[in-house]
N, C-alpha and C. Protein backbone atom coordinates (compact mmCIF):
# COMPACT_ATOMS: atom_id res chain seq x y z
N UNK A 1 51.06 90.34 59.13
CA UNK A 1 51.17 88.92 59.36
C UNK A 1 51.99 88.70 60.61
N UNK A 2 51.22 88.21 61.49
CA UNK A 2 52.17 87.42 62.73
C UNK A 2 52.93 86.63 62.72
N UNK A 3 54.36 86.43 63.49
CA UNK A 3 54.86 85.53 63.53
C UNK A 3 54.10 84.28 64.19
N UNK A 4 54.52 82.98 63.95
CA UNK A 4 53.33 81.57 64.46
C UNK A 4 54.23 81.02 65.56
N UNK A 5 55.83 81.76 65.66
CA UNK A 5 56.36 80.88 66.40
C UNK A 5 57.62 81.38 67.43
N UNK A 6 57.65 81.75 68.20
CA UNK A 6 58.66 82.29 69.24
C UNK A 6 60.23 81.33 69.59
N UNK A 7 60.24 79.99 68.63
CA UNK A 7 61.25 79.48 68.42
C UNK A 7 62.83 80.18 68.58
N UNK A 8 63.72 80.00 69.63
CA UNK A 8 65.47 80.70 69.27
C UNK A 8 64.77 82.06 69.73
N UNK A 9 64.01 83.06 70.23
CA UNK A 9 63.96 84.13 70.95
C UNK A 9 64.79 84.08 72.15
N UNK A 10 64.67 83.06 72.85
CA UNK A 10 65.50 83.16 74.16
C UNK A 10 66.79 83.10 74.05
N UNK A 11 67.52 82.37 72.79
CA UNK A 11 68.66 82.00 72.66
C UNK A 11 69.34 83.48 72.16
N UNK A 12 68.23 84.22 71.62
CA UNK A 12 69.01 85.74 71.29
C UNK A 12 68.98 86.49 71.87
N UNK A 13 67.78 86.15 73.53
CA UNK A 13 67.84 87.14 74.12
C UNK A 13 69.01 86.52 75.15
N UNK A 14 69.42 85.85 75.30
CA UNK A 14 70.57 85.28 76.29
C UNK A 14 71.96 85.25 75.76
N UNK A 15 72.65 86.02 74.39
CA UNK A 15 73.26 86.47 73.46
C UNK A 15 73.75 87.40 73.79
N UNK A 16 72.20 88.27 73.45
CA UNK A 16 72.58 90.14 73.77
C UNK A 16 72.71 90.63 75.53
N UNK A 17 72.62 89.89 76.21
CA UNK A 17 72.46 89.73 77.54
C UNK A 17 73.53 89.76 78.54
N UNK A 18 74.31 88.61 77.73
CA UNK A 18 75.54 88.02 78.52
C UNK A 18 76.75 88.74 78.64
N UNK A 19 76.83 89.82 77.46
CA UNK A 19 78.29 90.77 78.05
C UNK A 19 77.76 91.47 79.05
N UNK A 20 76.09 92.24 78.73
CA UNK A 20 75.82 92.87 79.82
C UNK A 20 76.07 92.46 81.48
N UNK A 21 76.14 91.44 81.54
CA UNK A 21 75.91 90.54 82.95
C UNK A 21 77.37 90.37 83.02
N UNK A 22 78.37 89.90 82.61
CA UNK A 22 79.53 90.02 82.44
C UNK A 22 80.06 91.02 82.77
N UNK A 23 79.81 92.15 82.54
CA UNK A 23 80.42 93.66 83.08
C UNK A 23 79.91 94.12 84.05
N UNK A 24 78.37 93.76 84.42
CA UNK A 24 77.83 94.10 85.75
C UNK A 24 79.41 93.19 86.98
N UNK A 25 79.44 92.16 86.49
CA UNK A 25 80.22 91.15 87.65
C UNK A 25 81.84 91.48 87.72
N UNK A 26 81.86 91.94 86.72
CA UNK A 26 83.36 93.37 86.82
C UNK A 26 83.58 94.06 87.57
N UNK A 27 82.13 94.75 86.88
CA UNK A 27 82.12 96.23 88.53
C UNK A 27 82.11 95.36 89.29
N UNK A 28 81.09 94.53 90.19
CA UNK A 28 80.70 94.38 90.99
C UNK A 28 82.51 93.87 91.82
N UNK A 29 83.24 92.88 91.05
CA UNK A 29 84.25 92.81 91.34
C UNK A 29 85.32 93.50 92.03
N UNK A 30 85.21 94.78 90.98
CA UNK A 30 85.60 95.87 91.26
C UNK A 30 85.83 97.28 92.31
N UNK A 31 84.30 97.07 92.10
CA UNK A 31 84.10 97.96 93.87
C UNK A 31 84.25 96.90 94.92
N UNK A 32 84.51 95.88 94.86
CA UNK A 32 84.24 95.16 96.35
C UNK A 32 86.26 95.17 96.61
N UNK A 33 87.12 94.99 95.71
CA UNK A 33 88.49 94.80 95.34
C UNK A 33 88.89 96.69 96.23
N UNK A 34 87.83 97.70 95.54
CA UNK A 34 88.29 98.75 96.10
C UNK A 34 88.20 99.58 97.64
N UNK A 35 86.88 98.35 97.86
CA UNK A 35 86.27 98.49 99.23
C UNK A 35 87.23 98.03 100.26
N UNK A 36 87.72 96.46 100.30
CA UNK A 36 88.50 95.76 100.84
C UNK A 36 89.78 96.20 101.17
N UNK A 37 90.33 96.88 100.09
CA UNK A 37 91.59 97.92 99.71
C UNK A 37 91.43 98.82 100.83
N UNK A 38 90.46 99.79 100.69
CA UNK A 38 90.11 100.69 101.43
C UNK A 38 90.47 100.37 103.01
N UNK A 39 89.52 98.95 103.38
CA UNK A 39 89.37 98.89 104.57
C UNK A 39 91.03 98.58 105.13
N UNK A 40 91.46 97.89 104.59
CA UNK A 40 93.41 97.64 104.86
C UNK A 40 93.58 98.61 105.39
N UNK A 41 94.05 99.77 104.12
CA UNK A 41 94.32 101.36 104.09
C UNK A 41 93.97 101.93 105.48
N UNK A 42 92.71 101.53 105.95
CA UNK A 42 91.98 102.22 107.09
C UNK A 42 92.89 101.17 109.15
N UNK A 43 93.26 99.99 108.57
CA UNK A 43 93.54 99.42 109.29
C UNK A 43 94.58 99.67 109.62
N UNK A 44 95.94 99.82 108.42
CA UNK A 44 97.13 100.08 108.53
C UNK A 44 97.53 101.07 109.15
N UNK A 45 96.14 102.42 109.01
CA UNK A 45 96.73 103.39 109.73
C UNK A 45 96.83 103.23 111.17
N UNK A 46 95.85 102.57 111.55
CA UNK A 46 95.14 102.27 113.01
C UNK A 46 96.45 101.32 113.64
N UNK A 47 96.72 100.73 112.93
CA UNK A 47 97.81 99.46 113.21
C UNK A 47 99.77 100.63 113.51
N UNK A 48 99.33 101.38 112.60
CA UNK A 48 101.14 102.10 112.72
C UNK A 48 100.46 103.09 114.34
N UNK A 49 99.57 104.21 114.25
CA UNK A 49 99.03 104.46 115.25
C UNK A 49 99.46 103.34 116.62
N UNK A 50 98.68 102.90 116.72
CA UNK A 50 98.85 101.73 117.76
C UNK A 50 100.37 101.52 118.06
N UNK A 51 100.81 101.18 117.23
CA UNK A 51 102.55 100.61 117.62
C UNK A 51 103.11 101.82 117.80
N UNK A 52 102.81 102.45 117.09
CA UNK A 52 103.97 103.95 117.39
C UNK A 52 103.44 104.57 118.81
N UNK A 53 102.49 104.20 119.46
CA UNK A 53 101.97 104.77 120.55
C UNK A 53 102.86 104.05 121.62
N UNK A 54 102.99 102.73 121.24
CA UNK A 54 103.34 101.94 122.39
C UNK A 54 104.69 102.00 122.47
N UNK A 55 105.52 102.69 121.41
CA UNK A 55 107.01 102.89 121.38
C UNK A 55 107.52 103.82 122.34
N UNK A 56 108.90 103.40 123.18
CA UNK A 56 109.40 104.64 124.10
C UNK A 56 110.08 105.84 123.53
N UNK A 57 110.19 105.66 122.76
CA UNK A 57 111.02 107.15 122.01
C UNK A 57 110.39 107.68 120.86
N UNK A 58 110.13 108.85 120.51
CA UNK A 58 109.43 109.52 119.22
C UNK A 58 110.46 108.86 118.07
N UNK A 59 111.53 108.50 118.00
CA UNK A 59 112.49 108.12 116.86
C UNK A 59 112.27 106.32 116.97
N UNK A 60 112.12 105.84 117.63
CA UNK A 60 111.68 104.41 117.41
C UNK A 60 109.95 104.49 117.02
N UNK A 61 109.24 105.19 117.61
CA UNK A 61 107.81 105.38 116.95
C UNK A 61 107.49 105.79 115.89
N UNK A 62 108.06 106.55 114.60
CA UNK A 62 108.56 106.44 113.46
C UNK A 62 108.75 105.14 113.21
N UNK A 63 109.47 104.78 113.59
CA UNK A 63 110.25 103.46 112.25
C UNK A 63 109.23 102.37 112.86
N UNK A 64 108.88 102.20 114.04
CA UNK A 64 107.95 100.96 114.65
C UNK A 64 106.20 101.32 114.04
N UNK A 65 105.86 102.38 113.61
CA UNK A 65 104.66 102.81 112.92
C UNK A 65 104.78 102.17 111.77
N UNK A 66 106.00 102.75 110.87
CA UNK A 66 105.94 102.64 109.43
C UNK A 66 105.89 100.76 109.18
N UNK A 67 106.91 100.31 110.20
CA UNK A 67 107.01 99.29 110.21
C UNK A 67 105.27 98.33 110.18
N UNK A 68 105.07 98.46 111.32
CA UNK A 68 103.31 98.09 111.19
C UNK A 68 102.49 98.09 110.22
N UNK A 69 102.04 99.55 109.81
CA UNK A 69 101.63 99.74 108.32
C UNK A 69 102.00 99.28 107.31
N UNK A 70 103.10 98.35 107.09
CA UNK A 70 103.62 97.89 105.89
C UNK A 70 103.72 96.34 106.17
N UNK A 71 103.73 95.63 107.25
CA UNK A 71 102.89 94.75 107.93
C UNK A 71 102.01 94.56 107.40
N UNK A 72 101.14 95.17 107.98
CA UNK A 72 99.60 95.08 108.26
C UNK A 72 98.78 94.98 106.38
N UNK A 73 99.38 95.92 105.39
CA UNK A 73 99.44 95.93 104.22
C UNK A 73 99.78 94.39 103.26
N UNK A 74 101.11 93.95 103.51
CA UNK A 74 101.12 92.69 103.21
C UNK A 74 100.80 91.68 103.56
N UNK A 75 100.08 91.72 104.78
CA UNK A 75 98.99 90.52 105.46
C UNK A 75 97.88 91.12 104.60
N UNK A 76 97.33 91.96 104.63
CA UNK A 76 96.05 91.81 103.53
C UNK A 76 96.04 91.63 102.28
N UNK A 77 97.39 91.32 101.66
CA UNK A 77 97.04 91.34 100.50
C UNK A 77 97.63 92.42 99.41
N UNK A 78 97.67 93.34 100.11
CA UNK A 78 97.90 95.04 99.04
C UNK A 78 98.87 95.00 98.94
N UNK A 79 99.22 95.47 97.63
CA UNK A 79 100.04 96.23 97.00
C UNK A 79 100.33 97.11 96.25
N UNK A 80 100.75 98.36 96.81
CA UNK A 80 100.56 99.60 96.91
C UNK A 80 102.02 99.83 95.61
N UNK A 81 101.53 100.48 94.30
CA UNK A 81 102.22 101.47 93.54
C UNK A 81 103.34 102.38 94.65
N UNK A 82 102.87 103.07 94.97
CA UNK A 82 103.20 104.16 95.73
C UNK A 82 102.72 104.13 97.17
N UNK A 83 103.43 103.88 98.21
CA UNK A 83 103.19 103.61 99.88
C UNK A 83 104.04 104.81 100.57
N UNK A 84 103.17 105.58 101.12
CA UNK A 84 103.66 106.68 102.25
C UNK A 84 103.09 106.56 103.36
N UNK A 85 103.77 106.28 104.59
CA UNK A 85 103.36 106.65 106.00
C UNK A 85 104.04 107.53 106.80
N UNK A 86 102.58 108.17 106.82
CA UNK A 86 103.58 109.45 108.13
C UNK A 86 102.98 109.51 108.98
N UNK A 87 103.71 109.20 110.20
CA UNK A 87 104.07 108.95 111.83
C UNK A 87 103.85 110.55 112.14
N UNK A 88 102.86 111.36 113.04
CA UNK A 88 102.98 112.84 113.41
C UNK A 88 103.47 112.35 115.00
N UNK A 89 104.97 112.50 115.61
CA UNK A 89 104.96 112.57 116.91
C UNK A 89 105.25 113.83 117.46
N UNK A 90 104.59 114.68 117.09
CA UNK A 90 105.04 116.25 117.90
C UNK A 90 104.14 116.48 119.08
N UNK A 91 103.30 115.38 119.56
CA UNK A 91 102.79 115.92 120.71
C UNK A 91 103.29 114.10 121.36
N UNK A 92 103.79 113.65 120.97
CA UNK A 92 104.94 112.49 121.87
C UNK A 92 105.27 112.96 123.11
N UNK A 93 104.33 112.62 124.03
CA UNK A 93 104.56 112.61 125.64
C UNK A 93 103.81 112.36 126.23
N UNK A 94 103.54 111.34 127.54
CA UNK A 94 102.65 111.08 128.32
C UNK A 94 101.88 111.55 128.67
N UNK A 95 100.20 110.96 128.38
CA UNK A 95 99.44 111.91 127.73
C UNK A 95 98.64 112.50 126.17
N UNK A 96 100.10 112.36 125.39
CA UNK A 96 100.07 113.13 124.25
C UNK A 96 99.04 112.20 123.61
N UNK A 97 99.28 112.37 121.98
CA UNK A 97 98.83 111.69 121.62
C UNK A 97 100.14 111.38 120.13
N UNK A 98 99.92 110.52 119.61
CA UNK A 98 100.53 109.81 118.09
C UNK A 98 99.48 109.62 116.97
N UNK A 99 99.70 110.26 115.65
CA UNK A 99 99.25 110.30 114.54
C UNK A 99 99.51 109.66 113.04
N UNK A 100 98.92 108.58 112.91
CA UNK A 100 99.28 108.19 111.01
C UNK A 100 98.37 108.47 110.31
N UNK A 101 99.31 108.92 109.34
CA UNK A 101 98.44 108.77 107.70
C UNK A 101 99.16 107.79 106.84
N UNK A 102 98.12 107.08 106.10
CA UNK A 102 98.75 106.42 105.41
C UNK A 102 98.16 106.45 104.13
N UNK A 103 98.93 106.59 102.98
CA UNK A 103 98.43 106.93 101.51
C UNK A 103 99.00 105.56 100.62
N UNK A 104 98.60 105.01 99.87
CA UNK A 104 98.16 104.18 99.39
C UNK A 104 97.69 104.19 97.59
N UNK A 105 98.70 103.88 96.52
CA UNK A 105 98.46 103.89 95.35
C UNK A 105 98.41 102.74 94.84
N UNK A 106 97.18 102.21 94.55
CA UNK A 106 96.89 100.81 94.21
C UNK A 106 96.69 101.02 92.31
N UNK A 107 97.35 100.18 91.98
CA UNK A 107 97.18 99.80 90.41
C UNK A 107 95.55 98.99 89.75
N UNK A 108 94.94 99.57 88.97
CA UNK A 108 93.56 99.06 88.61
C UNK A 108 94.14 98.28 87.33
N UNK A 109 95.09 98.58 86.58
CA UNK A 109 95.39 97.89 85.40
C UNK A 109 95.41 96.06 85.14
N UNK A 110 95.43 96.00 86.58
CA UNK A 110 95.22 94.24 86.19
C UNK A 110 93.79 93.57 86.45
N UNK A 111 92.74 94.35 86.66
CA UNK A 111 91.52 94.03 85.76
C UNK A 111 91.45 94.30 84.79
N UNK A 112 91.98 93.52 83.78
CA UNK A 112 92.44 93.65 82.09
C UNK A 112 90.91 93.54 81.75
N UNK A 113 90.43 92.71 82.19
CA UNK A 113 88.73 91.98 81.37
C UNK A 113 87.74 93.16 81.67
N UNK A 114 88.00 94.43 82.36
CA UNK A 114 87.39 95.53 82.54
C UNK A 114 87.73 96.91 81.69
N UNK A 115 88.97 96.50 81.48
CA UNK A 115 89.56 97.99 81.41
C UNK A 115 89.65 98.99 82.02
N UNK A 116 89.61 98.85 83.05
CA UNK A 116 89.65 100.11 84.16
C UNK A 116 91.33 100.59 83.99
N UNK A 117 91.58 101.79 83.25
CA UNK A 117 92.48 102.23 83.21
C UNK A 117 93.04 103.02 84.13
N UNK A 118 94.73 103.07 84.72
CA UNK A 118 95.27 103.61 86.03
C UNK A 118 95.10 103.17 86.99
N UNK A 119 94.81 103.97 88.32
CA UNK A 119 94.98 103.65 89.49
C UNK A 119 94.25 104.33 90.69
N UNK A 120 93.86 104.44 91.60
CA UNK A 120 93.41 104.97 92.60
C UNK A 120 94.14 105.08 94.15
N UNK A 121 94.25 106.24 94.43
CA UNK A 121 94.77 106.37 95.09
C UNK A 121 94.22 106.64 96.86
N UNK A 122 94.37 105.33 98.03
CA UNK A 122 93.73 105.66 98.94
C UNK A 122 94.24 106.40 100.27
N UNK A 123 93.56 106.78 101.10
CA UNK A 123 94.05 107.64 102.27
C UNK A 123 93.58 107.40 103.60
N UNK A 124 93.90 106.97 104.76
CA UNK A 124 93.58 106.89 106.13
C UNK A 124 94.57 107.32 107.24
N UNK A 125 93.72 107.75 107.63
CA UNK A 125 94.58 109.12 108.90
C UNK A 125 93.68 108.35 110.59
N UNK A 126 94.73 107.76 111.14
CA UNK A 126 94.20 107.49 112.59
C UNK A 126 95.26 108.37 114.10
N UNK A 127 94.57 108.54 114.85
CA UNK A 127 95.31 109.23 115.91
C UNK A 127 95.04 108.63 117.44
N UNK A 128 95.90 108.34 118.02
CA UNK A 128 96.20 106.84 118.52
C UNK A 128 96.13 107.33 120.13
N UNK A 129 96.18 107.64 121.43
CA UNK A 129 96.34 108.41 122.78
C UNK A 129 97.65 107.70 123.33
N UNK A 130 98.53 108.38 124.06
CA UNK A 130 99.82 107.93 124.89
C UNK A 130 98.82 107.33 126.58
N UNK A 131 99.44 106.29 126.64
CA UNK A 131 99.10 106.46 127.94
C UNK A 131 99.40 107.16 128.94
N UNK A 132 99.24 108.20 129.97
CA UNK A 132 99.62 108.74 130.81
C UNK A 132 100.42 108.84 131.70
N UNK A 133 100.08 107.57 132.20
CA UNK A 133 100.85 106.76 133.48
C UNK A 133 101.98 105.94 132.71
N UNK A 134 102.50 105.95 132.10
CA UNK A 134 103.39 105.04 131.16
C UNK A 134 105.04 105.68 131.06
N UNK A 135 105.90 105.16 131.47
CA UNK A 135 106.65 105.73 131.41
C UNK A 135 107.65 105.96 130.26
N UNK A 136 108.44 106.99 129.53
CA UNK A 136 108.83 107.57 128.09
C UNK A 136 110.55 107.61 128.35
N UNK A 137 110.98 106.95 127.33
CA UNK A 137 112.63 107.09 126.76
C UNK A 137 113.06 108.95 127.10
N UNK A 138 114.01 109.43 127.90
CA UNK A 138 114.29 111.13 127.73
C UNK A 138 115.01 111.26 126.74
């Protein structure tokens, strides 16, 4: 015997449906939150790079790098668990070149409505050129 009537089908299929679609827009949330993150991460390094290049002394290019990167971090937004920048100036000299990495431990725990448990941890390494002609702190 057939059913005569397709009555409330849609209403159950739009039921069983809706967490699904709900968690798609999580992730989707999600990776775009980790993408954005990322791109900072990728900026900050570029950003301490940059300043530490333009500094006259390898000991002010340190602190004028880290400085930037942590800048550049709270203009976007991030906030980093755990924040390390390291400034490489061992080839600091006209010419040379200046190196950051910057590591980056972002907390996932406050997408509660996901559960994404812990944290991820990001990484960007930029290496910056001295100008040549530029003259350097002895």
């Amino acid at each position: 015997m057939r059913p005569t009537s397709d009555r409330g089908s849609a209403s159950l299929e739009l039921v069983l449906l809706t967490p699904v679609l709900v968690a798609l827009l999580l992730f989707a949330v999600l990776a775009g939150r980790l993408s954005q993150t990322r791109a900072d991460v990728d900026r900050a390094a570029r950003d301490a790079a940059r300043s530490a290049s333009l500094a006259r002394s390898s000991e002010n290019a340190a602190t004028d790098g880290e400085a930037a990167a942590r800048a550049t971090l709270t203009d976007g937004g991030v906030s980093c668990a755990h924040l390390e920048v390291d400034i490489d100036t061992s080839r600091f000299a006209a010419g040379g070149t200046v190196a950051a990495t910057v590591t980056c431990t972002v907390a996932l725990t406050d997408l509660s409505l996901l559960g994404v448990p812990g944290s991820r941890t990001l990484s960007a390494s930029f290496v910056q050129p001295i100008d040549t002609y530029r003259g350097l702190a002895p």
